[in-house]
Protein backbone atom coordinates (compact mmCIF):
# COMPACT_ATOMS: atom_id res chain seq x y z
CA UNK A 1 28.37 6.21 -8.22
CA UNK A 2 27.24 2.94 -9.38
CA UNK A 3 26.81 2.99 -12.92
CA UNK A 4 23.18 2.32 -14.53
CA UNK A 5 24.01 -0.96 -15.89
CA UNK A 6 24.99 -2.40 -12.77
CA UNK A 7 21.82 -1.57 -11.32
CA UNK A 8 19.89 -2.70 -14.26
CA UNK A 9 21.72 -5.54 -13.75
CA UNK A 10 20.90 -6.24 -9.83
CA UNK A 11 17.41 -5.15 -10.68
CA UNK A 12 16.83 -8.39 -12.75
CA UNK A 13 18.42 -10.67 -10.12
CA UNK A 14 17.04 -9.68 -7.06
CA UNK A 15 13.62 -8.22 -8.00
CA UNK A 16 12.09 -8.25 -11.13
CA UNK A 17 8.76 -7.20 -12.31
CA UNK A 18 7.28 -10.82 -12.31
CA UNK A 19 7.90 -10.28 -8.26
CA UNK A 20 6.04 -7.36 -8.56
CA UNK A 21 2.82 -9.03 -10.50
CA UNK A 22 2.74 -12.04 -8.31
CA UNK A 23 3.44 -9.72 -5.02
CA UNK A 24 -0.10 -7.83 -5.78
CA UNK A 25 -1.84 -10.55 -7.05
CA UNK A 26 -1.29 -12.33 -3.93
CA UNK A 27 -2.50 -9.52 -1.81
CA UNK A 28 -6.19 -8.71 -2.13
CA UNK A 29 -6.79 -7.52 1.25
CA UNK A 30 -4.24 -5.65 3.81
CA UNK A 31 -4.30 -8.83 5.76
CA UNK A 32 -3.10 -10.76 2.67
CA UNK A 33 -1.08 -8.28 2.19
CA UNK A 34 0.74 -9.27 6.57
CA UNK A 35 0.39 -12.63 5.64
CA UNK A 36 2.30 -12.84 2.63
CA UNK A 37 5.47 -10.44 3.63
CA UNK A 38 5.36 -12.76 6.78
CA UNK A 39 6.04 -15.44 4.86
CA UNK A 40 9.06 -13.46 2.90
CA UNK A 41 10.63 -12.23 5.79
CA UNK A 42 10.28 -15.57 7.84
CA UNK A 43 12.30 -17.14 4.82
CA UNK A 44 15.06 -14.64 4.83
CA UNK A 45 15.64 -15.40 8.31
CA UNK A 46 13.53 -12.72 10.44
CA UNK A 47 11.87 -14.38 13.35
CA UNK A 48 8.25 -13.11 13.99
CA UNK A 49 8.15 -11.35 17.89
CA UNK A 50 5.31 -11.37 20.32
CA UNK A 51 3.87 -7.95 21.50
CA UNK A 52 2.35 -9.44 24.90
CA UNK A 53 6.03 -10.70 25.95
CA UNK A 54 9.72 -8.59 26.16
CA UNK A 55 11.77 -8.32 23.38
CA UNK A 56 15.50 -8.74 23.26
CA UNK A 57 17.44 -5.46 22.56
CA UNK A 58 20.62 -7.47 20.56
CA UNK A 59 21.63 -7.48 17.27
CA UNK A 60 18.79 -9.54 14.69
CA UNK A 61 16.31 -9.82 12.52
CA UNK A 62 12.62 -9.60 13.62
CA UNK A 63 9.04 -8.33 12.45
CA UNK A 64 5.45 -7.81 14.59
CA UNK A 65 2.69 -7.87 12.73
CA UNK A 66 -0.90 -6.18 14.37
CA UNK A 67 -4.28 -6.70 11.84
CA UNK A 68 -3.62 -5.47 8.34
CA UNK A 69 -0.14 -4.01 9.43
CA UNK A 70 3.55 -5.19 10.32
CA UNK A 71 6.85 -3.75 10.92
CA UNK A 72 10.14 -5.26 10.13
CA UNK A 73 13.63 -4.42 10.93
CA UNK A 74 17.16 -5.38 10.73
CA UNK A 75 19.16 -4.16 13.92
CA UNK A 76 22.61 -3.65 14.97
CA UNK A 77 22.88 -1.29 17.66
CA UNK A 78 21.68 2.70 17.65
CA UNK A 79 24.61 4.14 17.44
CA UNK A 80 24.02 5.04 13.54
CA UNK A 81 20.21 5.97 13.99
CA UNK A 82 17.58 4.21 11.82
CA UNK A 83 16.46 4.27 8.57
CA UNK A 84 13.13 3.52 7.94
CA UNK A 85 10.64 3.27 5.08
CA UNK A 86 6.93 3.51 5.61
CA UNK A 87 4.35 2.44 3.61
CA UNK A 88 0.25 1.59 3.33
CA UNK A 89 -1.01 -1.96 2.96
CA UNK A 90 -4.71 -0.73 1.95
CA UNK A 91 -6.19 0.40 -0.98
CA UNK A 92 -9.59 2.31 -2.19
CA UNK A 93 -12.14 -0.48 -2.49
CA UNK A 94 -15.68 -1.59 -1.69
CA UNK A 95 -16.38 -3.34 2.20
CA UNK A 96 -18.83 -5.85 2.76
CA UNK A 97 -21.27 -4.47 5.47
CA UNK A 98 -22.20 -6.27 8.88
CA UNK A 99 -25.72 -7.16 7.19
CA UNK A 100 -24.80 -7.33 3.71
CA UNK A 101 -27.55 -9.96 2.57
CA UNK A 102 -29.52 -7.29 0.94
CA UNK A 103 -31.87 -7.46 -2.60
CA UNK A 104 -34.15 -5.70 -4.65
CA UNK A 105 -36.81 -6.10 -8.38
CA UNK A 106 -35.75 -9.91 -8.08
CA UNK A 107 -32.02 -9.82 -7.26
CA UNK A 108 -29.45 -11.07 -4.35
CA UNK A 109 -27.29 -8.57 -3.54
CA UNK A 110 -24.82 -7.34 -0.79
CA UNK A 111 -24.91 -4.48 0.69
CA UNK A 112 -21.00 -2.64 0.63
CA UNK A 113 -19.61 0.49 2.42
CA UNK A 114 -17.38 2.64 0.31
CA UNK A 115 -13.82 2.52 1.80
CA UNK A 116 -11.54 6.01 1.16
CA UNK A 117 -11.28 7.86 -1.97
CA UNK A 118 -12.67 5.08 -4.92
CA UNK A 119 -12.74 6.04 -7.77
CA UNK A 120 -16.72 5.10 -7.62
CA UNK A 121 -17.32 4.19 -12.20
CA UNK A 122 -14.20 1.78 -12.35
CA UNK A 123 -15.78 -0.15 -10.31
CA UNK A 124 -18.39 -0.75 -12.44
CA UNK A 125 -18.92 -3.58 -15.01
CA UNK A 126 -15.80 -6.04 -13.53
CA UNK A 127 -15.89 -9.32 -12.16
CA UNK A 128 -15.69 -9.26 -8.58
CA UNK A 129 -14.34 -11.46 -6.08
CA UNK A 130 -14.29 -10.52 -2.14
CA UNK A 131 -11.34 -12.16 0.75
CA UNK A 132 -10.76 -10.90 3.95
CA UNK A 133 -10.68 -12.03 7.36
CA UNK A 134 -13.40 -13.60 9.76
CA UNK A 135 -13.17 -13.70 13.45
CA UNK A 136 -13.59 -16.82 15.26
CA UNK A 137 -13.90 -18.15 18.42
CA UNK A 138 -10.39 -18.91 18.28
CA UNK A 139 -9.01 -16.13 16.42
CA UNK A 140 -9.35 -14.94 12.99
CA UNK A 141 -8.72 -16.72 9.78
CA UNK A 142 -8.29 -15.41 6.41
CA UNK A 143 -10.50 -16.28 2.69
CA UNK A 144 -10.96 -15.26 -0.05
CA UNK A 145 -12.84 -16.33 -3.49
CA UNK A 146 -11.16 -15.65 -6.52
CA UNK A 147 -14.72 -16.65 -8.39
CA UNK A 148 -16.60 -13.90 -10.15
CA UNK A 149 -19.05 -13.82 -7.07
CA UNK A 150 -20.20 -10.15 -8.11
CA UNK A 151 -20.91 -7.30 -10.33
CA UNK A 152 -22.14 -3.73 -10.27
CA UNK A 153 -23.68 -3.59 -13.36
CA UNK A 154 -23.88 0.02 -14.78
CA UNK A 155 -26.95 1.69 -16.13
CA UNK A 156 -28.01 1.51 -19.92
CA UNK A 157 -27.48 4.81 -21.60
CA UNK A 158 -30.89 3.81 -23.26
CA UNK A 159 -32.04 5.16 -19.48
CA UNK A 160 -29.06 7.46 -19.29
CA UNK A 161 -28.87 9.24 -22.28
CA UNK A 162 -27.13 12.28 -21.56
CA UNK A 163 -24.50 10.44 -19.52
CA UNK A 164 -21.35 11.11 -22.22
CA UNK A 165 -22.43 14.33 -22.17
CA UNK A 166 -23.80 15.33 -18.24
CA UNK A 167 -20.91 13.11 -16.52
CA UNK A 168 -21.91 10.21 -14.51
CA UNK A 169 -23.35 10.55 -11.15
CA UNK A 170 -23.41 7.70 -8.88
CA UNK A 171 -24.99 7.67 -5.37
CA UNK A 172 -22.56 5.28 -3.01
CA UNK A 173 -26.11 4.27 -0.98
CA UNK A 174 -27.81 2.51 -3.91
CA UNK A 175 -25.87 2.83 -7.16
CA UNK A 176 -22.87 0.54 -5.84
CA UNK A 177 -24.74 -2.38 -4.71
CA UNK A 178 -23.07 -5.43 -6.28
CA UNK A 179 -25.01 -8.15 -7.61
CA UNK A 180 -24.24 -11.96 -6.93
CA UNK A 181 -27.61 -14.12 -7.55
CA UNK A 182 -31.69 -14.38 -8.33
CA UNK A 183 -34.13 -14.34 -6.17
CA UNK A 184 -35.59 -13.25 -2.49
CA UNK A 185 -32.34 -12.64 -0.17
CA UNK A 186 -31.10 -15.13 1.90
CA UNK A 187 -30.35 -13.83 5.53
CA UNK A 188 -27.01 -15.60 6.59
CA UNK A 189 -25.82 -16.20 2.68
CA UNK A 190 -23.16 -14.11 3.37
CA UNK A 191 -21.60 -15.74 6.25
CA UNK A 192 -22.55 -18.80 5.01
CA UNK A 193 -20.36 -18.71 1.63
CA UNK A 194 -17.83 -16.97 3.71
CA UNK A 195 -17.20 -19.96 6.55
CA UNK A 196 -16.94 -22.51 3.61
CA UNK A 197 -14.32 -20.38 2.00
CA UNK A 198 -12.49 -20.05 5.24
CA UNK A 199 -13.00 -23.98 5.84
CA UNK A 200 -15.25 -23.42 9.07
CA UNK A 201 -18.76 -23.89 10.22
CA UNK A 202 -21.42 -21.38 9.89
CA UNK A 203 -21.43 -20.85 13.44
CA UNK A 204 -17.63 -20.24 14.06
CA UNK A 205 -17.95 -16.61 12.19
CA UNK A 206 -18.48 -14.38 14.32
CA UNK A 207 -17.80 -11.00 12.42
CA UNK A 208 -15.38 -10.31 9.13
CA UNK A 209 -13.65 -7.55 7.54
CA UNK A 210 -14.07 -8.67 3.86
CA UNK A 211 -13.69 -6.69 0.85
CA UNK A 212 -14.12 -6.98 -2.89
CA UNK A 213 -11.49 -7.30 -5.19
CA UNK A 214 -11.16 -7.07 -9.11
CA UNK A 215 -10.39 -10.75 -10.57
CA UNK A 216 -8.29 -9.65 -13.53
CA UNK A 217 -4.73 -10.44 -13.16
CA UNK A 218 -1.71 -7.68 -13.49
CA UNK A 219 0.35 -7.33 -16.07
CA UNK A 220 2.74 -5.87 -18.29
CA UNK A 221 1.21 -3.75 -20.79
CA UNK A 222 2.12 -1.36 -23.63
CA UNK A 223 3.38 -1.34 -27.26
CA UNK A 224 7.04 -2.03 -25.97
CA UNK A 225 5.72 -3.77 -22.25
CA UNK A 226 6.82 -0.37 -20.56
CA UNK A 227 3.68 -0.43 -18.48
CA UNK A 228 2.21 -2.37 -15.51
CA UNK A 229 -1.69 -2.46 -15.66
CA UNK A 230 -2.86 -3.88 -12.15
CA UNK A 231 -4.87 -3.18 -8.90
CA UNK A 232 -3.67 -1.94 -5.99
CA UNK A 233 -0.47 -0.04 -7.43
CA UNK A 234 -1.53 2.31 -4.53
CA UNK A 235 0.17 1.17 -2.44
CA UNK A 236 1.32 -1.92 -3.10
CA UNK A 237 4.23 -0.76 -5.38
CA UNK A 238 5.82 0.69 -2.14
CA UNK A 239 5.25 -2.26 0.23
CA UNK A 240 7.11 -4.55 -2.06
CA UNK A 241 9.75 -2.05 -3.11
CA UNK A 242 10.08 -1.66 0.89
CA UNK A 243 10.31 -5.57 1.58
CA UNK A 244 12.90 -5.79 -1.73
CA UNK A 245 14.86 -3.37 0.29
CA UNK A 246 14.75 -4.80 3.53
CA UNK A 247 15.16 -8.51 3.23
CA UNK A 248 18.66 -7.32 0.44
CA UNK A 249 19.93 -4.63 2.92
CA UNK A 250 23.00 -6.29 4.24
CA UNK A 251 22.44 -7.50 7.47
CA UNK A 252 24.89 -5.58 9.05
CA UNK A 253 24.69 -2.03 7.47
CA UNK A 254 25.71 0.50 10.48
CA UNK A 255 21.89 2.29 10.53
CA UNK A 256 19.45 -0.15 11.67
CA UNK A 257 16.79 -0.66 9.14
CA UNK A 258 12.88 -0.78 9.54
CA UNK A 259 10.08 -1.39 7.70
CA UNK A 260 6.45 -0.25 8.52
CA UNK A 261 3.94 -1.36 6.77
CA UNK A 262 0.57 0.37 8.26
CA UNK A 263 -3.45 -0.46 7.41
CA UNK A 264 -5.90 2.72 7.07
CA UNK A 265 -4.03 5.37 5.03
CA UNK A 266 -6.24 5.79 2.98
CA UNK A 267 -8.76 6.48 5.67
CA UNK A 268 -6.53 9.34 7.72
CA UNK A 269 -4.56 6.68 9.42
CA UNK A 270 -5.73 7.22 12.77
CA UNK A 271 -6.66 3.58 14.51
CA UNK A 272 -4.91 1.05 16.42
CA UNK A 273 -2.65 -0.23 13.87
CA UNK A 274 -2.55 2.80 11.46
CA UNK A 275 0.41 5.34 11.62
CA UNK A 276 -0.94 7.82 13.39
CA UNK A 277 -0.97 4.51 16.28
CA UNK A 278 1.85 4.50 18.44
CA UNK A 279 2.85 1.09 16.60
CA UNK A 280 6.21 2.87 15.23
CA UNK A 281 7.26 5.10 18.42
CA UNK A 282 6.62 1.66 20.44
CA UNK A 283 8.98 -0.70 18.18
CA UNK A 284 11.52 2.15 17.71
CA UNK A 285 11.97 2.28 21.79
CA UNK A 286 11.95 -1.34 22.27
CA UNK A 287 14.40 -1.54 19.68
CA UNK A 288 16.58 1.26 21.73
CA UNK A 289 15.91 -0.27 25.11
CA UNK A 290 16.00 2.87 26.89
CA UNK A 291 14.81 6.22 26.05
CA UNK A 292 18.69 8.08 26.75
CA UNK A 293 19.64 5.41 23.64
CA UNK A 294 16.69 6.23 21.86
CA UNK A 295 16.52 10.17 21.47
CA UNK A 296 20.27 10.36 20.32
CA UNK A 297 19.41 7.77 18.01
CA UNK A 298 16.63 9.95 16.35
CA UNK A 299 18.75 13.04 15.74
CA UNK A 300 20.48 10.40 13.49
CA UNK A 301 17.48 8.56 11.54
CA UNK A 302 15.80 8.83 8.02
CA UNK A 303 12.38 8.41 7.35
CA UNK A 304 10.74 7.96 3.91
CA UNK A 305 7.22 7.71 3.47
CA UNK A 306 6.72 5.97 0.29
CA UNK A 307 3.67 6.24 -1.99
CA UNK A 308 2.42 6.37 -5.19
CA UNK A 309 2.82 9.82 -7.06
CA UNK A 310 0.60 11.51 -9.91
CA UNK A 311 2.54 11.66 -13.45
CA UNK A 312 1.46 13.97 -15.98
CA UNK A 313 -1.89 13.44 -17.28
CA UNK A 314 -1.60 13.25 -20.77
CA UNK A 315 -5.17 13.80 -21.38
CA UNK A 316 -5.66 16.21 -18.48
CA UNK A 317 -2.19 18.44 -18.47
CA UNK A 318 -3.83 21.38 -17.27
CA UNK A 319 -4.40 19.48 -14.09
CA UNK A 320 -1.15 19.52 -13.07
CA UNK A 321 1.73 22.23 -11.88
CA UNK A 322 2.67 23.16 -15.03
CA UNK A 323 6.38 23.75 -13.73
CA UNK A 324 7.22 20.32 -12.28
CA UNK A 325 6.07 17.73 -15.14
CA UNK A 326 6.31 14.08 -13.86
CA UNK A 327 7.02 11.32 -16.46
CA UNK A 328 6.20 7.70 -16.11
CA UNK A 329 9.86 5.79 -16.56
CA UNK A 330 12.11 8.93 -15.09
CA UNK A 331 12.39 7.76 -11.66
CA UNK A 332 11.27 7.91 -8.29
CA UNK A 333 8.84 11.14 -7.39
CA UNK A 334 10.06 12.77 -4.02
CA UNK A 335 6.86 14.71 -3.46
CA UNK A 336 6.76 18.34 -1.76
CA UNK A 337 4.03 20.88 -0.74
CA UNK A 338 4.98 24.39 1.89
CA UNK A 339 1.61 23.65 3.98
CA UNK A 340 3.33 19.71 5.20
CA UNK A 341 0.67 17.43 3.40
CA UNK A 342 3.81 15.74 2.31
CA UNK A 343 6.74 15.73 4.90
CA UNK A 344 9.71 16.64 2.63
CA UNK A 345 11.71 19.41 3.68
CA UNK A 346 15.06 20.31 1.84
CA UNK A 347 17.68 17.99 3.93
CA UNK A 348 14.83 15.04 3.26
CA UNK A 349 14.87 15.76 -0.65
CA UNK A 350 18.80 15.85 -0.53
CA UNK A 351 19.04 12.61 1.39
CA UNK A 352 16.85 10.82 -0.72
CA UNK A 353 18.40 12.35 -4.26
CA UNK A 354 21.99 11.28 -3.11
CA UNK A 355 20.12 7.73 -2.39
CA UNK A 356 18.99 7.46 -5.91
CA UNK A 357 22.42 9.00 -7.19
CA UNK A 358 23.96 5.96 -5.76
CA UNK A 359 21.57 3.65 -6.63
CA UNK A 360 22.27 4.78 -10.68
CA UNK A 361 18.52 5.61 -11.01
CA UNK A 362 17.06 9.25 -12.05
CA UNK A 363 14.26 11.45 -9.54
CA UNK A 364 11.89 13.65 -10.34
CA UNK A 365 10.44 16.28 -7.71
CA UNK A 366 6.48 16.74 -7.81
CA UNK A 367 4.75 20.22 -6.19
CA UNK A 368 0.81 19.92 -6.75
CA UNK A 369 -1.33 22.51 -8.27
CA UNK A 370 -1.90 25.51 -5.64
CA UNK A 371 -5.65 25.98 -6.68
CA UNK A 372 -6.67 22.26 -5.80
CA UNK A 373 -6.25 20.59 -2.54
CA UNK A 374 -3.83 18.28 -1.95
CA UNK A 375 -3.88 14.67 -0.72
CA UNK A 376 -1.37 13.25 1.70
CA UNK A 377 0.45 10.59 2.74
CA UNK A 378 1.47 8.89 6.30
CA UNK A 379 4.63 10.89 6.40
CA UNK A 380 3.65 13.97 8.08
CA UNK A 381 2.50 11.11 10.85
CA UNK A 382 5.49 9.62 10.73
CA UNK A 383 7.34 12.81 10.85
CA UNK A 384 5.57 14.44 13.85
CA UNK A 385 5.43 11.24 15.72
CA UNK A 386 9.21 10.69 15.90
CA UNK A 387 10.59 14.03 14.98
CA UNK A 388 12.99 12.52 12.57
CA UNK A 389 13.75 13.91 8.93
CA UNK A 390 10.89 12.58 6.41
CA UNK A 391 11.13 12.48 2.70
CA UNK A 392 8.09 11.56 1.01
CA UNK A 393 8.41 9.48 -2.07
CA UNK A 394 6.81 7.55 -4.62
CA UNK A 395 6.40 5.64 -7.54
CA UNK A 396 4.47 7.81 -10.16
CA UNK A 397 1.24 6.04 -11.48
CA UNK A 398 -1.77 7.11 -13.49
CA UNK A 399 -5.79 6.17 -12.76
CA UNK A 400 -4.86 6.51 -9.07
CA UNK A 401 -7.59 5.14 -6.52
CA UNK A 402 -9.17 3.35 -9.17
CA UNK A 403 -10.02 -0.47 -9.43
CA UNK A 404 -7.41 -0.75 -11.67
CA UNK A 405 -4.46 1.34 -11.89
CA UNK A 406 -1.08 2.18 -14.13
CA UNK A 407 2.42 2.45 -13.86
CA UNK A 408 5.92 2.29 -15.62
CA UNK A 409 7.59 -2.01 -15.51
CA UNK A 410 10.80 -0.12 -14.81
CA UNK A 411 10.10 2.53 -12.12
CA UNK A 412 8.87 0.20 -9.20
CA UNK A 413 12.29 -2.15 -9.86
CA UNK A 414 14.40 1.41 -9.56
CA UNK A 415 12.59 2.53 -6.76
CA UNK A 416 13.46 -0.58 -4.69
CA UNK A 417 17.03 0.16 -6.08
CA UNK A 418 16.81 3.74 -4.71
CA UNK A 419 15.34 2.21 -1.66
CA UNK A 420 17.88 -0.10 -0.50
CA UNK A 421 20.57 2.68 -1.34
CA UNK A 422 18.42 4.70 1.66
CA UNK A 423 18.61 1.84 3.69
CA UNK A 424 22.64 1.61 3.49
CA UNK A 425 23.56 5.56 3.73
CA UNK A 426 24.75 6.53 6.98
CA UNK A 427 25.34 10.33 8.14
């Protein structure tokens, strides 16, 4: 077993937290997200493939990329199976709507569609800035404006005042309508101050996908800097973990290695480009060639479905399955529950604990409360769309699905560790 100061060691050369900050700060949107792994992988050497054309079935290093999602891989032949790590490239946030130059008592605002499970108050009170992607005549380019364009200003408890004490209630029609200026509303503002961010006319946007964003940076927090504070952590944590893993996964490790990053987790995953799409089944028989290579090859694969994981509330212990306590800084979370919201079985949990054994990091294992309902994750997707072994696993993070979330400095560097082990462990 490698020992943990080796691994502390690689950890600080090939990764490093600072990766981590930049990698999230980069990545506002999904579609920032594609871009900027395309730009990664393209300089380690992966050449970017068509879907409209035939790919070549030999030995090399390629990724397809399809809206706010790509997949990556590093193949040799089948004859060891694959391993591959999934993750989401979207987060909770608020959408710009397709008439979003809205107002009201002497304000501009724009009008926003709640996307997935936001956490509605953290939301409120930041400085807001909104990217995306517009479609064009020619295409689709991306923007986005880092300025504090917005604010949902919160209610005075002068006109609230049993809010500490009744809970805050907010309506997601007309309590989360973000401010940006004075005056009567201007139809066309918004596609107006989006072309000039995206360096085009006012005519050449056609339609966007834009989204807000909060404008304060990530960083390492804590009395002894054992914390990341940042947006995003879910999932974002897991696609750079992933691409740490991928792009350092010797090139010609006997399991052929992928890496799908999907768009619309958080959503139910079920569109074009999401993984309940046939995006992975697709890429996994090109890569084969020929469906008698292919099924064989299964039998022999590894999937794990990585995404964050709840620690331990400290202020809200009775929350949680009182049996199977999660710690921040204690390792990767492989996540379990009997009714398949996550996709772990037992020969999933042993691969991926004799993945972390060898990677000199610690795991934890994380069962959910049985008298709340659980979330999930794409794994079961993953899982019933291939039929190969699934592990699902995560990084374990507090204030999940909020505008800003929390997480140990140490555990995303171990998980990529853990990660790249996966990637290198044949049957």
């Amino acid at each position: 077993m490698e020992s943990s100061v080796d691994a502390g060691a690689e950890v600080n050369e090939n990764y490093g937290v600072k990766s981590l900050l930049d990698f999230i700060d980069a990545c506002p949107t999904p579609f920032h997200v594609v871009d900027r792994v395309a730009d990664v992988l393209r300089s380690s050497g992966f050449i970017e493939m068509d879907e409209t054309v035939e790919w070549p079935v030999t030995a090399g290093s390629r990724f397809v990329r399809r809206g706010g999602s790509l997949l990556a891989w590093r193949h040799q032949t089948c004859d060891a199976g694959f391993r591959i790590i999934g993750a989401h490239t979207d987060s909770p946030n608020l959408r710009v709507t397709a008439q979003p130059d809205t107002g009201q008592a002497g304000y501009r605002q724009l009008g926003v569609e709640i996307y997935g499970g936001a956490l509605l108050n953290s939301w409120l009170d930041r400085d807001l800035g909104v990217a995306g992607r517009v479609a064009t005549p020619s295409g689709t380019r991306l923007f986005r404006i880092d300025k504090p364009l917005l604010r949902v200003p919160q209610l005075a408890i002068h006109l609230d005042r049993e809010v500490n004490q009744n809970g805050l209630l907010l309506n997601p029609q007309t309590h989360i309508v973000p401010v940006w200026g004075l005056g009567l509303r201007t139809p066309g503002e918004f596609a107006s101050v989006v072309a000039e961010a995206a360096g085009l006319n006012h005519d050449e946007v056609l339609a966007w996908d834009a989204m807000l964003h909060d404008l304060t940076p990530s960083v390492v927090a804590g009395i002894d800097n054992e914390f990341v504070h940042a947006p995003r952590i879910d999932n974002l944590v897991s696609c750079w973990a992933g691409l740490q893993a991928l792009i350092h996964a010797p090139a010609d490790s006997p399991p052929s290695s992928v890496l799908c990053l999907f768009d619309h987790e958080e959503v139910g995953s079920t569109s074009a480009q999401g993984a309940a799409s046939t995006m992975l089944p697709a890429l996994l028989e090109r890569m084969a060639g020929s469906r008698e290579t292919l099924h064989p090859a299964l039998a022999r694969s590894r999937i794990v479905s990585a995404d964050g994981a709840h620690a331990t509330h400290p202020n809200y212990p009775e929350r949680h399955e009182p049996d199977h306590h999660i710690a921040i800084g204690d390792g990767p979370v492989i996540k379990r529950n009997a009714n398949q919201r996550y996709a772990t079985d037992a020969v999933g949990e042993a691969a991926f604990a004799a993945a972390c054994e060898k990677a000199g990091v610690g795991h934890q294992v994380y069962v959910h409360r049985g008298d709340m309902p659980c979330g999930s994750t794409i794994g079961p997707f993953a899982a019933s769309a291939t039929g190969v072994t699934t592990v699902d696993v995560g990084v374990a993070q507090l204030s999940m699905h909020s505008a800003r979330e929390m997480c140990g400095a140490q555990d995303p560097l171990d998980f990529a560790l853990a990660l790249s082990a996966f990637l290198s462990v044949a049957d």
